[in-house]
N, C-alpha and C. Protein backbone atom coordinates (compact mmCIF):
# COMPACT_ATOMS: atom_id res chain seq x y z
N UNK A 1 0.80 -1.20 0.00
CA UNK A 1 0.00 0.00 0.00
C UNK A 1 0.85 1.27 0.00
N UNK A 2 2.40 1.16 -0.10
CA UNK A 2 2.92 2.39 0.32
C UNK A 2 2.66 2.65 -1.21
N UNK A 3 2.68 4.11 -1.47
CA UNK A 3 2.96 5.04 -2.47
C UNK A 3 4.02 4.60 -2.98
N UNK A 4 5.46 5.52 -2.23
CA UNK A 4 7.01 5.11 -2.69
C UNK A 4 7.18 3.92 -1.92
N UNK A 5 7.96 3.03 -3.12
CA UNK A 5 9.01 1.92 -2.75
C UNK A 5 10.48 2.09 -3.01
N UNK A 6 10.95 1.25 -2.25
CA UNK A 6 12.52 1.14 -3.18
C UNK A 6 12.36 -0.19 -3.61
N UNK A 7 13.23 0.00 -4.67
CA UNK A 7 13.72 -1.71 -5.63
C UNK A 7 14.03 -2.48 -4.07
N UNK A 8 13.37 -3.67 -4.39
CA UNK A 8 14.11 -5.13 -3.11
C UNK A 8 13.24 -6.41 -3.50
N UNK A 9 13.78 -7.42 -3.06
CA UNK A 9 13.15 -8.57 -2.85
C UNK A 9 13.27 -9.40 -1.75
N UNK A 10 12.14 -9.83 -1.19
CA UNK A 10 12.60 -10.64 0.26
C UNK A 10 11.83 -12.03 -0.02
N UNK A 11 12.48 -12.77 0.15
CA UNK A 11 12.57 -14.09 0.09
C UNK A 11 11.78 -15.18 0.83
N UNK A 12 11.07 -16.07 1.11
CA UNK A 12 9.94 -16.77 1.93
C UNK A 12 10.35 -18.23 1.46
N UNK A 13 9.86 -18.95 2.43
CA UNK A 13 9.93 -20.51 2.33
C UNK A 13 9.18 -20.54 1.05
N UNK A 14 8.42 -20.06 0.67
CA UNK A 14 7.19 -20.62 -0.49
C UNK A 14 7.46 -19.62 -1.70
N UNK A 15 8.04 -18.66 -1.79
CA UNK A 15 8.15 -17.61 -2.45
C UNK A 15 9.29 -16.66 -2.24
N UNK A 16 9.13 -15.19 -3.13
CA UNK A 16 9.50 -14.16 -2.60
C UNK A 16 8.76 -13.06 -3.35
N UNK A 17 8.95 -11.97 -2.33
CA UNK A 17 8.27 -10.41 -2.79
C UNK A 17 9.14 -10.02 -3.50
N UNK A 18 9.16 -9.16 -4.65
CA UNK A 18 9.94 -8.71 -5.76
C UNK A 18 9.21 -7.31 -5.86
N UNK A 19 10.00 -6.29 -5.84
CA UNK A 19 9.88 -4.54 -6.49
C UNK A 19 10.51 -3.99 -6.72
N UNK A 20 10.37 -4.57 -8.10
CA UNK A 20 11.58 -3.65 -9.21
C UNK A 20 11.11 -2.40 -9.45
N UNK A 21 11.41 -1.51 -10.53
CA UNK A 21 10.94 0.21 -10.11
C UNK A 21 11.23 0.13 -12.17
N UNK A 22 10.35 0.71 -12.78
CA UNK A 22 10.66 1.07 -14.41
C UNK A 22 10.90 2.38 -14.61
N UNK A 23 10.87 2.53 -16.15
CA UNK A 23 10.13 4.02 -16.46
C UNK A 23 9.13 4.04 -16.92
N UNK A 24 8.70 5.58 -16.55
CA UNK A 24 7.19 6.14 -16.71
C UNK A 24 7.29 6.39 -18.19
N UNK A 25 6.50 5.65 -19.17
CA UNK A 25 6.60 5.38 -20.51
C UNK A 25 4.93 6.15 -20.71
N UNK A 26 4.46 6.37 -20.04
CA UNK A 26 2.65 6.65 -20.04
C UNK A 26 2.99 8.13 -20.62
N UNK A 27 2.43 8.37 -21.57
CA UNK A 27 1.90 9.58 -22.46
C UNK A 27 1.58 10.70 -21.25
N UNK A 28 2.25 12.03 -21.53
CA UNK A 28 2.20 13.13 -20.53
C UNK A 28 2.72 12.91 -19.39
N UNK A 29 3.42 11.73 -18.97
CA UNK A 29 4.06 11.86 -17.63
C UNK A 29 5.70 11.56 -17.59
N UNK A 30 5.99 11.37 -17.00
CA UNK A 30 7.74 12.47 -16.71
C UNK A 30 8.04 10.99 -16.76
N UNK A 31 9.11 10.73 -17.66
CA UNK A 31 9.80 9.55 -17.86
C UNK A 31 10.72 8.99 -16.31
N UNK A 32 11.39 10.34 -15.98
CA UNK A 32 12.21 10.02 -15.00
C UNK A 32 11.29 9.81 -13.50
N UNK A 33 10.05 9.49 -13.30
CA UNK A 33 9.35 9.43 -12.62
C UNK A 33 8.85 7.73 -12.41
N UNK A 34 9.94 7.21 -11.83
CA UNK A 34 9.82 5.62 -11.45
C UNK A 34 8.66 5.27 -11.52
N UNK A 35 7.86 3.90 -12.38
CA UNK A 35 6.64 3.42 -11.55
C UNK A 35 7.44 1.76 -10.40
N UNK A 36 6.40 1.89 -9.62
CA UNK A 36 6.83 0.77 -8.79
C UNK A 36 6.08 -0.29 -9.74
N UNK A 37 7.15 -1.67 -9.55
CA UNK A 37 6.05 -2.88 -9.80
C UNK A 37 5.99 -3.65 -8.29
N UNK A 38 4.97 -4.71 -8.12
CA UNK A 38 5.22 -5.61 -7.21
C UNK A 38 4.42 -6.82 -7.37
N UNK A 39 5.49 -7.75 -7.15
CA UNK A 39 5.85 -8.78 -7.34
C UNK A 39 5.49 -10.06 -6.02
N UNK A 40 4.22 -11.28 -6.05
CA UNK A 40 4.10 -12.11 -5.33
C UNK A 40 4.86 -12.97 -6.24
N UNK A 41 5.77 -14.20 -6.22
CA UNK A 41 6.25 -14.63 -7.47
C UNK A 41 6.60 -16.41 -6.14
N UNK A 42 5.96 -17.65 -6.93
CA UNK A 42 6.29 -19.01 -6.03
C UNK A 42 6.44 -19.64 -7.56
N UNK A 43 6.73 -21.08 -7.28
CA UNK A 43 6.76 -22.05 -8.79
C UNK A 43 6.15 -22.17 -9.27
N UNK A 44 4.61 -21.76 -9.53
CA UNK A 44 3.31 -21.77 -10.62
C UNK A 44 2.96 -20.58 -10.45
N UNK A 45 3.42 -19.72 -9.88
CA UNK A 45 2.58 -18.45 -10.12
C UNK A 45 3.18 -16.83 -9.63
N UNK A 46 2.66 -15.84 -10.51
CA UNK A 46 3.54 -14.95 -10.50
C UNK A 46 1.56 -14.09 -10.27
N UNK A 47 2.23 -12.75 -9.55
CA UNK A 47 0.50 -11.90 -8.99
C UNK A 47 1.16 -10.97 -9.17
N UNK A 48 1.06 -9.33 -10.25
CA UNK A 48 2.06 -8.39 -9.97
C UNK A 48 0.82 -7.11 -9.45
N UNK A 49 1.28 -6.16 -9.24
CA UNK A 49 0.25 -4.97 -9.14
C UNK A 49 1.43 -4.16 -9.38
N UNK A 50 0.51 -2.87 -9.53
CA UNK A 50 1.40 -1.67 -9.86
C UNK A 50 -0.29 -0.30 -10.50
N UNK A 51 0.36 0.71 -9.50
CA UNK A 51 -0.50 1.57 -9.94
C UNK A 51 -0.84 2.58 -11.54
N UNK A 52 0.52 2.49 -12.04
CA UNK A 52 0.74 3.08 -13.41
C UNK A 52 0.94 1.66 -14.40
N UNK A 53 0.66 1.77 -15.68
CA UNK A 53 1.16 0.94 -16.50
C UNK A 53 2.70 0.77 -16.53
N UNK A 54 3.10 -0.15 -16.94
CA UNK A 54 4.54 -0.30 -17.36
C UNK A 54 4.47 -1.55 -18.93
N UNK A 55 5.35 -0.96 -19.44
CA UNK A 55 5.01 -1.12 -21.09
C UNK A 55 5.41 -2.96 -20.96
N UNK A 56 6.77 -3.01 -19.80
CA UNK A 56 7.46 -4.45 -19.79
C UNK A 56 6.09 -5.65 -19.58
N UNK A 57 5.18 -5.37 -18.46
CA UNK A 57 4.10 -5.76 -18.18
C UNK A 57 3.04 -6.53 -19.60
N UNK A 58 3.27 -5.06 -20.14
CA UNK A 58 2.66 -5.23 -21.55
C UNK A 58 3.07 -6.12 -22.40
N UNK A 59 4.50 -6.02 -22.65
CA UNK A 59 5.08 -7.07 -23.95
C UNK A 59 4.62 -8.54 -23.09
N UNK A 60 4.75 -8.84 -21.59
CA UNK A 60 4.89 -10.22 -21.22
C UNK A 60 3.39 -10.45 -21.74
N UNK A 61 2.81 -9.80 -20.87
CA UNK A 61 0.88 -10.57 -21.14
C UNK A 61 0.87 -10.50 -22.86
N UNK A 62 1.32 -9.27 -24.18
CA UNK A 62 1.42 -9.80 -25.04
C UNK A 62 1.57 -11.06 -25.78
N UNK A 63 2.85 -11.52 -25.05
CA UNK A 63 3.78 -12.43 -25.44
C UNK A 63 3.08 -14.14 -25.36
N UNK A 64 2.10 -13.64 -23.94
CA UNK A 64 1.80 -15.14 -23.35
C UNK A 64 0.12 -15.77 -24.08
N UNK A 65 -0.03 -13.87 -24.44
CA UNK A 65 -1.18 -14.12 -25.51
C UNK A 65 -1.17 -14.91 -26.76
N UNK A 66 0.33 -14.57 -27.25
CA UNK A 66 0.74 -15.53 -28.69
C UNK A 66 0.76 -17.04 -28.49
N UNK A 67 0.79 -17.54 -27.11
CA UNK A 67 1.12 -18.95 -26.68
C UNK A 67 2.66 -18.86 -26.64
N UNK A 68 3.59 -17.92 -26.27
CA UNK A 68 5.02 -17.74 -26.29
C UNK A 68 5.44 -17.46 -24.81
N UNK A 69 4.81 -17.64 -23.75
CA UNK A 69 4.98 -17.73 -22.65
C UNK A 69 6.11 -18.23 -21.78
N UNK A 70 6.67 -18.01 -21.09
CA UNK A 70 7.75 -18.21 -20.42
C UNK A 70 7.50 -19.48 -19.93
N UNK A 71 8.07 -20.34 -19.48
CA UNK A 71 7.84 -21.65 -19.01
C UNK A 71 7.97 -21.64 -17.31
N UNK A 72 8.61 -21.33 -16.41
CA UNK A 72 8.13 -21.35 -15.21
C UNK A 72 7.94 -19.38 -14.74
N UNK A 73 7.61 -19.76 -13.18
CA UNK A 73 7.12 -18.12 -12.90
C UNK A 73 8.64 -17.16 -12.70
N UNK A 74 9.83 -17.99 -12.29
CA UNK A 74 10.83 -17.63 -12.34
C UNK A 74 11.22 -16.70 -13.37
N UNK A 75 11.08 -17.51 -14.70
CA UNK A 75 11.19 -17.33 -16.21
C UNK A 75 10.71 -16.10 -16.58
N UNK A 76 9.15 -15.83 -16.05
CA UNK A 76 8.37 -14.68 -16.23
C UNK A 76 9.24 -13.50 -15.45
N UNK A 77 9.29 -13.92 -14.36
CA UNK A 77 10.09 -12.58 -13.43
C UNK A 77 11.40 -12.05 -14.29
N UNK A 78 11.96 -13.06 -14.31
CA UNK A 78 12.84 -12.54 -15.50
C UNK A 78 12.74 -11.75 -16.69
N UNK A 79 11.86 -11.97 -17.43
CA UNK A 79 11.45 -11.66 -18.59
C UNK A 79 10.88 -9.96 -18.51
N UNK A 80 10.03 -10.02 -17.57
CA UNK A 80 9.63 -8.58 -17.09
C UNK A 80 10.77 -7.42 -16.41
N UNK A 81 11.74 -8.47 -15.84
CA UNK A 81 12.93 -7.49 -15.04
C UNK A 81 13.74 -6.90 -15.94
N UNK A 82 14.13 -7.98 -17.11
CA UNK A 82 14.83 -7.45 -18.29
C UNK A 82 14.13 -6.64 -19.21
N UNK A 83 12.73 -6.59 -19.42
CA UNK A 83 11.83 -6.04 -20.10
C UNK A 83 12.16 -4.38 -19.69
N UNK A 84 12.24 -4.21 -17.95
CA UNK A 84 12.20 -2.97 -16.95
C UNK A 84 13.87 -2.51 -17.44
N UNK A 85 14.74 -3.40 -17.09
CA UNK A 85 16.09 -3.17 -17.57
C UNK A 85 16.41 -2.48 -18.64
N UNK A 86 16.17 -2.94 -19.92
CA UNK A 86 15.94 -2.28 -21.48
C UNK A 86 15.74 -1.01 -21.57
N UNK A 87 14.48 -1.15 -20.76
CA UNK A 87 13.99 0.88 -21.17
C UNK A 87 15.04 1.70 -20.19
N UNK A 88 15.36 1.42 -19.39
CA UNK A 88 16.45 2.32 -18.24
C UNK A 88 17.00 2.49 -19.16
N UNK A 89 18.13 1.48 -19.85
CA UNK A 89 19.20 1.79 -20.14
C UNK A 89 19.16 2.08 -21.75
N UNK A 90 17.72 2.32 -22.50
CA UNK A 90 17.56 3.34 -23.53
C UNK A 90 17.68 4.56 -22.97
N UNK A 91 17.10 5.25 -21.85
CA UNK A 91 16.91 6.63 -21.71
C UNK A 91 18.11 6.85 -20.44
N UNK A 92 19.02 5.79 -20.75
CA UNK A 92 20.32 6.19 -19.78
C UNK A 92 21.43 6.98 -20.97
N UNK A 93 21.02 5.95 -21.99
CA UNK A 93 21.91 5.99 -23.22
C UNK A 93 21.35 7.65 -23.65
N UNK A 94 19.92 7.82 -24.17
CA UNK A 94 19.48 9.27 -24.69
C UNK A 94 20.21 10.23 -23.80
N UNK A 95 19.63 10.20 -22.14
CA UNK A 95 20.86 11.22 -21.61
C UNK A 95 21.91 11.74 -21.89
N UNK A 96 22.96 10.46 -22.00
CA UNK A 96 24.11 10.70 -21.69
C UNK A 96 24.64 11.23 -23.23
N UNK A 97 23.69 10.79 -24.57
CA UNK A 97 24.07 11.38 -25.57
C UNK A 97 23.45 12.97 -25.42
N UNK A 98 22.75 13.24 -24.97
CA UNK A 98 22.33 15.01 -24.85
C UNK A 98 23.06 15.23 -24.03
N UNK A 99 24.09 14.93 -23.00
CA UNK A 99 25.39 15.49 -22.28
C UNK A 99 26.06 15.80 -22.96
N UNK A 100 26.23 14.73 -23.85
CA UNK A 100 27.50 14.73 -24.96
C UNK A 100 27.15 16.31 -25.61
N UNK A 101 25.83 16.22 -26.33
CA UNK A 101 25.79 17.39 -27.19
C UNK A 101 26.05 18.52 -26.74
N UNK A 102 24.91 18.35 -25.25
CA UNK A 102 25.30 19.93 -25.16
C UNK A 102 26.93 20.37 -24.25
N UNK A 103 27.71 19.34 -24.00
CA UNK A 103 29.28 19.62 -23.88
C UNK A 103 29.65 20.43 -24.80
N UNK A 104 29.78 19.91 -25.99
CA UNK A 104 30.09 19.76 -27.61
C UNK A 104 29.46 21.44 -27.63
């Protein structure tokens, strides 16, 4: 229920909690404005919530729509973390090339 999170995962005999953090990819809102995800994640099953969209979210349920689905829930967590990973480090890359420019 909190608002802000930080990125963590804590670990359980049966599971673990997972909250990774993306970017705000949603039309009119501030890229650099983290959404939280969160993550119930055991060996059949993955439960996420999150108050904003996140696009990574999107490609997976896409993906699982084609019948191209990840094979365990592990697999999925993965798939979404790297999904979250990707876009950072596009708009790490755009930054650091508009540093460049406006150095230059």
């Amino acid at each position: 229920m909190q608002v802000e999170t930080r990125p963590r995962a804590t670990g359980f005999d049966n599971g673990a909690i997972v909250a990774p953090r993306g970017m705000n990819l949603n039309p009119g809102d501030d890229d650099e404005d983290m959404v939280s995800l969160r993550a119930w994640v055991t060996e059949n099953t993955v439960v996420t919530v999150r108050r904003r969209k996140l696009l990574a979210v999107d490609d997976i349920r896409k993906t699982a729509e084609t019948g191209h689905a990840p094979s365990t829930s592990w697999a999925l967590l993965a798939d979404m973390v790297a999904g979250l990973l990707i876009r950072i480090q596009r708009k790490s890359i755009e930054m650091e090339e508009a540093t460049l420019t406006f150095e230059e």
